[in-house]
N, C-alpha and C. Protein backbone atom coordinates (compact mmCIF):
# COMPACT_ATOMS: atom_id res chain seq x y z
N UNK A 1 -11.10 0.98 1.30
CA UNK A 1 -9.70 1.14 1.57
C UNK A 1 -9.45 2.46 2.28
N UNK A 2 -10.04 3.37 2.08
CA UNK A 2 -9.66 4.58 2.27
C UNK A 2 -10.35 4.90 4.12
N UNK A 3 -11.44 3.94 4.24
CA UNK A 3 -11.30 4.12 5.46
C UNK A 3 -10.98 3.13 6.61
N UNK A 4 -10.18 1.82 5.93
CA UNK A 4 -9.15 1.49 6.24
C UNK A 4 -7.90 2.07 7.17
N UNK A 5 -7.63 2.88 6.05
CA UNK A 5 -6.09 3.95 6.46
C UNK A 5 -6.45 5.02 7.14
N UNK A 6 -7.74 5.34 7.54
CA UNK A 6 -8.48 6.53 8.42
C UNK A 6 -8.43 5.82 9.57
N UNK A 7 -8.71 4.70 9.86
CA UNK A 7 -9.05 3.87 10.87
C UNK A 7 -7.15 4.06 11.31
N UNK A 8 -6.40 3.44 10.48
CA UNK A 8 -4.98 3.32 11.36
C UNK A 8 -4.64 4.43 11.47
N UNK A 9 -5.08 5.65 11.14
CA UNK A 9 -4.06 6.77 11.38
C UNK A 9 -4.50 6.95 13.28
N UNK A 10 -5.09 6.37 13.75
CA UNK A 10 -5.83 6.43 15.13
C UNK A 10 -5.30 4.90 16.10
N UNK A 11 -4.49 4.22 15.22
CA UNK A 11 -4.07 2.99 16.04
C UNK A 11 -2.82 2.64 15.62
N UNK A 12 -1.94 2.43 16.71
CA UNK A 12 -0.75 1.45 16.28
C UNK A 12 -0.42 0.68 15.24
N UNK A 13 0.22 0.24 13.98
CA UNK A 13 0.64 -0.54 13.36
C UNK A 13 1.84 -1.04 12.60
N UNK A 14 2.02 -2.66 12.67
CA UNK A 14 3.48 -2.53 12.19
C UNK A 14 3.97 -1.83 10.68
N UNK A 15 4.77 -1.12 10.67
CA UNK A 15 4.78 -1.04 9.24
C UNK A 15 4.07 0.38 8.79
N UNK A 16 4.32 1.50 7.60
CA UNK A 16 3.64 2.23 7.82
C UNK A 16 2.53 2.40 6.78
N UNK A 17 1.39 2.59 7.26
CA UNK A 17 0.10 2.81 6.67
C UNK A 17 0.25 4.03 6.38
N UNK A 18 0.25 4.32 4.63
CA UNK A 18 0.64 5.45 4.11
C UNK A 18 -0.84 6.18 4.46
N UNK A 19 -0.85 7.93 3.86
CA UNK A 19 -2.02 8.72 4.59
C UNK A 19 -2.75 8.57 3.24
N UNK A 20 -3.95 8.80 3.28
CA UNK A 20 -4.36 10.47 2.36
C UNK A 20 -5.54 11.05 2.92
N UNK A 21 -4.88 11.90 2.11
CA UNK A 21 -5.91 13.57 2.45
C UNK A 21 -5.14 14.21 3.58
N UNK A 22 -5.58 15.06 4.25
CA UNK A 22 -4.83 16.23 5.11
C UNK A 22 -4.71 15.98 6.27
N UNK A 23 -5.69 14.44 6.75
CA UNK A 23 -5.59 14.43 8.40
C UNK A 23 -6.80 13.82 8.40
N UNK A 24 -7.05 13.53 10.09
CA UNK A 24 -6.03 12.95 10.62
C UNK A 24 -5.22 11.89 10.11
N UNK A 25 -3.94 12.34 10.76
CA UNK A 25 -3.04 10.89 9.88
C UNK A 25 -2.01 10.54 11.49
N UNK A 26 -1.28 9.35 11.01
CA UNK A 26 -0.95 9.19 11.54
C UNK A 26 0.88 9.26 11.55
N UNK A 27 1.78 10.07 10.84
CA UNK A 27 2.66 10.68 11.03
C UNK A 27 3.45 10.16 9.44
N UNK A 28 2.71 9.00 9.18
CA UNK A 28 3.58 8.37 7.83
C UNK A 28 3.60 9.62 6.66
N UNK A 29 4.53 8.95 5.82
CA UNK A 29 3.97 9.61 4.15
C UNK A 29 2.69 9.54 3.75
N UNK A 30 2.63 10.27 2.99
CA UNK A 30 0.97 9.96 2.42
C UNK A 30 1.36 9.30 0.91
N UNK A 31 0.16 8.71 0.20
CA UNK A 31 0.38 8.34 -0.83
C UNK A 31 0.71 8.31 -1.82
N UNK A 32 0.23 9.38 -2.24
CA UNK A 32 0.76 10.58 -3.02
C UNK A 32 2.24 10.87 -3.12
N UNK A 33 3.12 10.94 -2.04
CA UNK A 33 4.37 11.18 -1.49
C UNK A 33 5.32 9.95 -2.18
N UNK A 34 4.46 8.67 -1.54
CA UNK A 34 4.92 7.44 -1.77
C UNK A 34 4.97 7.11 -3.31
N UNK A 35 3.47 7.08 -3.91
CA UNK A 35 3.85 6.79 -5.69
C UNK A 35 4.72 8.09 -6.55
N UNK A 36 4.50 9.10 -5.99
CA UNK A 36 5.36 9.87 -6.90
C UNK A 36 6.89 9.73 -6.42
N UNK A 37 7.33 9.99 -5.41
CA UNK A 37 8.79 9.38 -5.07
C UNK A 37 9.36 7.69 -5.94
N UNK A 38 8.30 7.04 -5.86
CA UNK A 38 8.29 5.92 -6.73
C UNK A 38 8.39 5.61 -8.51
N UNK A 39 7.45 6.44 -8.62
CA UNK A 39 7.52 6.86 -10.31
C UNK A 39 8.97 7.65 -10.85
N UNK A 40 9.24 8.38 -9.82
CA UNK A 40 10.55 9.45 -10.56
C UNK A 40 12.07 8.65 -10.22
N UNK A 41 11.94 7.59 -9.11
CA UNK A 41 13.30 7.47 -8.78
C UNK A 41 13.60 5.65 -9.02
N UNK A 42 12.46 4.89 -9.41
CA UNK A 42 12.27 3.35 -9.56
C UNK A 42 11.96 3.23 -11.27
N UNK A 43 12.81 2.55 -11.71
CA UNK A 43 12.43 1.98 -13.09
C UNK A 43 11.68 1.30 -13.53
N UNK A 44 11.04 0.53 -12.24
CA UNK A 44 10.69 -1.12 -12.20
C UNK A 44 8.90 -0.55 -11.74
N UNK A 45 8.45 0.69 -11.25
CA UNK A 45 7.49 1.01 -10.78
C UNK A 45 6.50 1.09 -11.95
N UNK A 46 5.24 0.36 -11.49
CA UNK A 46 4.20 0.19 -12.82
C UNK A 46 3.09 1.38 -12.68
N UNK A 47 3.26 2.36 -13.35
CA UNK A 47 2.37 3.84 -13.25
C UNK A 47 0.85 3.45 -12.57
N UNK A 48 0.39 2.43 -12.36
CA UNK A 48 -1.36 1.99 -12.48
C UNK A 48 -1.05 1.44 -10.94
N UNK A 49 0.24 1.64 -10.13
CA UNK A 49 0.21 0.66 -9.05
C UNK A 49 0.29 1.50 -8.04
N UNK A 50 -0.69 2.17 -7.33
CA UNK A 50 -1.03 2.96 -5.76
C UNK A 50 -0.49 2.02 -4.59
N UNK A 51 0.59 2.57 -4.16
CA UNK A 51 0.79 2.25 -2.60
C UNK A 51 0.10 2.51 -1.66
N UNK A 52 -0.27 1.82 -0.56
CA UNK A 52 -1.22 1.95 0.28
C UNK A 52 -0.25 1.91 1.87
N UNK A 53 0.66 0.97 1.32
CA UNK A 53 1.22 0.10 2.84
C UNK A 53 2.37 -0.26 2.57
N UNK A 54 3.30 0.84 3.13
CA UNK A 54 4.80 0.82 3.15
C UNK A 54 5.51 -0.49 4.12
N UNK A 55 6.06 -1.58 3.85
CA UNK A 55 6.51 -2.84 4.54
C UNK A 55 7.83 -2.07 4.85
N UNK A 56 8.78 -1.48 4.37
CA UNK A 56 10.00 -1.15 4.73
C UNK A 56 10.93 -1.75 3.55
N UNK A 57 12.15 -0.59 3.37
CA UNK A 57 13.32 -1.66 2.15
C UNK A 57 12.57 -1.61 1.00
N UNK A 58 11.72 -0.61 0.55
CA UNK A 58 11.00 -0.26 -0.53
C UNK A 58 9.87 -1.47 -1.30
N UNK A 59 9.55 -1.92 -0.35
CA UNK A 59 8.84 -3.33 -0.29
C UNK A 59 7.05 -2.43 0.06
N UNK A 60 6.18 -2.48 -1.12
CA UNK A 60 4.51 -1.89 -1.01
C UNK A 60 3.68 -2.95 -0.81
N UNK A 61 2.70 -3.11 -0.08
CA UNK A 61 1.39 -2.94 -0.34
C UNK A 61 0.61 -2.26 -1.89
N UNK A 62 0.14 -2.63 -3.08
CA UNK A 62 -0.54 -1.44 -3.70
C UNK A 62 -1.64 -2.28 -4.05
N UNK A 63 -2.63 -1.15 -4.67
CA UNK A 63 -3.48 -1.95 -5.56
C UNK A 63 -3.70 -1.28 -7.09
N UNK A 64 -4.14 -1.77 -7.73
CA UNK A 64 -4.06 -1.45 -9.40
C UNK A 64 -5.42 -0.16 -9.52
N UNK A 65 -5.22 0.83 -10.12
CA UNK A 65 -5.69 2.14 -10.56
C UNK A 65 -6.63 1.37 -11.71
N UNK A 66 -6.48 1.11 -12.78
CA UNK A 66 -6.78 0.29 -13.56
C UNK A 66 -7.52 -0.93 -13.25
N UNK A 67 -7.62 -1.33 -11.98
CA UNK A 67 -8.58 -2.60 -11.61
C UNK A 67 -9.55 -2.02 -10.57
N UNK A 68 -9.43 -0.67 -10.25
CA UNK A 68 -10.67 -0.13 -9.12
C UNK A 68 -11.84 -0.37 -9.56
N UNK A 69 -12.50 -0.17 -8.84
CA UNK A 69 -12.73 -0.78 -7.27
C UNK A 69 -12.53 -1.85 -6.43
N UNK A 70 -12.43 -2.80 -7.89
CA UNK A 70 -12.06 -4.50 -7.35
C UNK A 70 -11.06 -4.84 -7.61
N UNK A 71 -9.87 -3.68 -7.41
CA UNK A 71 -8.20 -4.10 -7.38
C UNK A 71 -8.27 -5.15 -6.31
N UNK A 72 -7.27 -6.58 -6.95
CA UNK A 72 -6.27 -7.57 -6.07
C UNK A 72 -5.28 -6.41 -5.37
N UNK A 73 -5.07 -6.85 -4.38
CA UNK A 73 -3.77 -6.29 -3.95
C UNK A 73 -2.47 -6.69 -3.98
N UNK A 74 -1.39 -5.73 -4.59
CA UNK A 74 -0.40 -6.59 -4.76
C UNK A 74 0.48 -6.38 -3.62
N UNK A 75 2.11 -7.18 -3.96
CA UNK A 75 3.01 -7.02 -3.45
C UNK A 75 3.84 -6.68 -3.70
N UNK A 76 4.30 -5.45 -4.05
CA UNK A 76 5.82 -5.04 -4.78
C UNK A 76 6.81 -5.42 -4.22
N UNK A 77 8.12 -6.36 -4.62
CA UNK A 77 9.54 -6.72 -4.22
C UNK A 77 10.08 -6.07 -4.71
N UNK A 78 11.09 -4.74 -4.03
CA UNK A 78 11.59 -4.07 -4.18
C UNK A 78 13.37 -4.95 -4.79
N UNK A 79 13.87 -5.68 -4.38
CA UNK A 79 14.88 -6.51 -4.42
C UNK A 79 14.67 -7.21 -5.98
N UNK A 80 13.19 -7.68 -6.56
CA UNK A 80 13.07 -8.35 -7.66
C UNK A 80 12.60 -7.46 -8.84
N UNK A 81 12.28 -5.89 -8.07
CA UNK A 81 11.60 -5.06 -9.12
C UNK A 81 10.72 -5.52 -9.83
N UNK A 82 9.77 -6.04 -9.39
CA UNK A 82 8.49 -6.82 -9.66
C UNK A 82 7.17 -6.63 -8.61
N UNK A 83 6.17 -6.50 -9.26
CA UNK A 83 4.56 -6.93 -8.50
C UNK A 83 4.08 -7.98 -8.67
N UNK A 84 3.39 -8.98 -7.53
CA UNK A 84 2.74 -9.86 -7.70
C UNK A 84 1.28 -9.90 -6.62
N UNK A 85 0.67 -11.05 -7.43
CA UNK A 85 -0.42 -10.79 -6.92
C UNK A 85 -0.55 -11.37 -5.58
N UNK A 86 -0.95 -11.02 -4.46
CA UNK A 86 -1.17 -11.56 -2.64
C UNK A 86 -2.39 -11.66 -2.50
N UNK A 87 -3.59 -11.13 -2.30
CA UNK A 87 -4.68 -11.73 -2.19
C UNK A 87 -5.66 -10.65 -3.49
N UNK A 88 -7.09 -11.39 -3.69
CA UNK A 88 -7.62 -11.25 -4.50
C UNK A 88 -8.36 -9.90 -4.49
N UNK A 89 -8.65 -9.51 -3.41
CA UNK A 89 -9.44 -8.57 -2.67
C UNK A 89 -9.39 -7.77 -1.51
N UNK A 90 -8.84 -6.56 -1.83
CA UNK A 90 -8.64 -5.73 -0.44
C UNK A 90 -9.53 -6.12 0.92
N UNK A 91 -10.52 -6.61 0.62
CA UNK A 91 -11.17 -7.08 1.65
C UNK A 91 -10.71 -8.43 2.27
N UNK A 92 -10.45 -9.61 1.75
CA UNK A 92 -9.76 -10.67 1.92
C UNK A 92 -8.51 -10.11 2.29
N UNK A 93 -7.80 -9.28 1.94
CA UNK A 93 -6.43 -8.79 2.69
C UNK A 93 -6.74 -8.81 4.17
N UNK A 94 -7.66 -7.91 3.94
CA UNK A 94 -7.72 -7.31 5.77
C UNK A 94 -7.80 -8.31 6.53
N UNK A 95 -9.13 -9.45 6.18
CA UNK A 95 -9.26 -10.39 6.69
C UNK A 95 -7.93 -11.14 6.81
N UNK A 96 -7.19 -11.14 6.04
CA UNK A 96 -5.88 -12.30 6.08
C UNK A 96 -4.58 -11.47 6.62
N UNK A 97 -4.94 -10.00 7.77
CA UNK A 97 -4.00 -9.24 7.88
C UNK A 97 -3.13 -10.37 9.76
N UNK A 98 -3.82 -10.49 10.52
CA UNK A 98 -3.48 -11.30 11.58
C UNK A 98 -2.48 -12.21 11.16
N UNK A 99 -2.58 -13.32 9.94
CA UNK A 99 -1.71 -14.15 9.16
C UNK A 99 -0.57 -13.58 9.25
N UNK A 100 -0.53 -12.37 8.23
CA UNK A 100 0.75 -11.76 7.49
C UNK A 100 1.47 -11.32 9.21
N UNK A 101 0.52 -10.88 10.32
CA UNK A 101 1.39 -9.82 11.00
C UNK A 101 1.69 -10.94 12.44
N UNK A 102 1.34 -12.71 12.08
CA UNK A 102 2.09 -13.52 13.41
C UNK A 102 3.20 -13.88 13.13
């Protein structure tokens, strides 16, 4: 995952691919930024759930702290204040990223 989001801080994408670490990035929040803004100001935010991939309208990408290395990735609905599960495997995400972005 992590060099995933190294890879986009160097390419275009819809949506913003949150950072981490110090650089290169590519102008977004970093993660860090994203779950703690999340934890202090969302009721509905589950402490074990890392944002990765900001959709917009407070709508994440995360995956579970508690299920690493082989976190599913979820989908937080910001509107339902709920996570659910989207694919099984950050890796199967990527693969199924063309889908989500026609």
């Amino acid at each position: 995952m992590r060099d995933f989001i190294d890879l986009m801080a160097e390419y275009a994408f819809p949506g913003d691919i949150l950072n981490v670490g110090a650089g290169p990035n590519n102008g977004n929040d970093t993660v860090e930024l994203a779950y703690d803004l999340e934890i202090k100001e969302n009721p509905t935010w589950s402490a074990e759930m890392v944002p990765f991939y900001s959709i917009g309208n407070g709508d994440y990408f995360c995956v579970s702290s508690l299920q690493c290395p082989d976190s599913p990735v979820y989908y937080y609905y910001a509107e339902r204040g709920r996570f659910e599960e989207y694919s099984p495997s950050f890796e199967k995400w990527v693969l199924d990223l063309p889908q989500f972005l026609a």
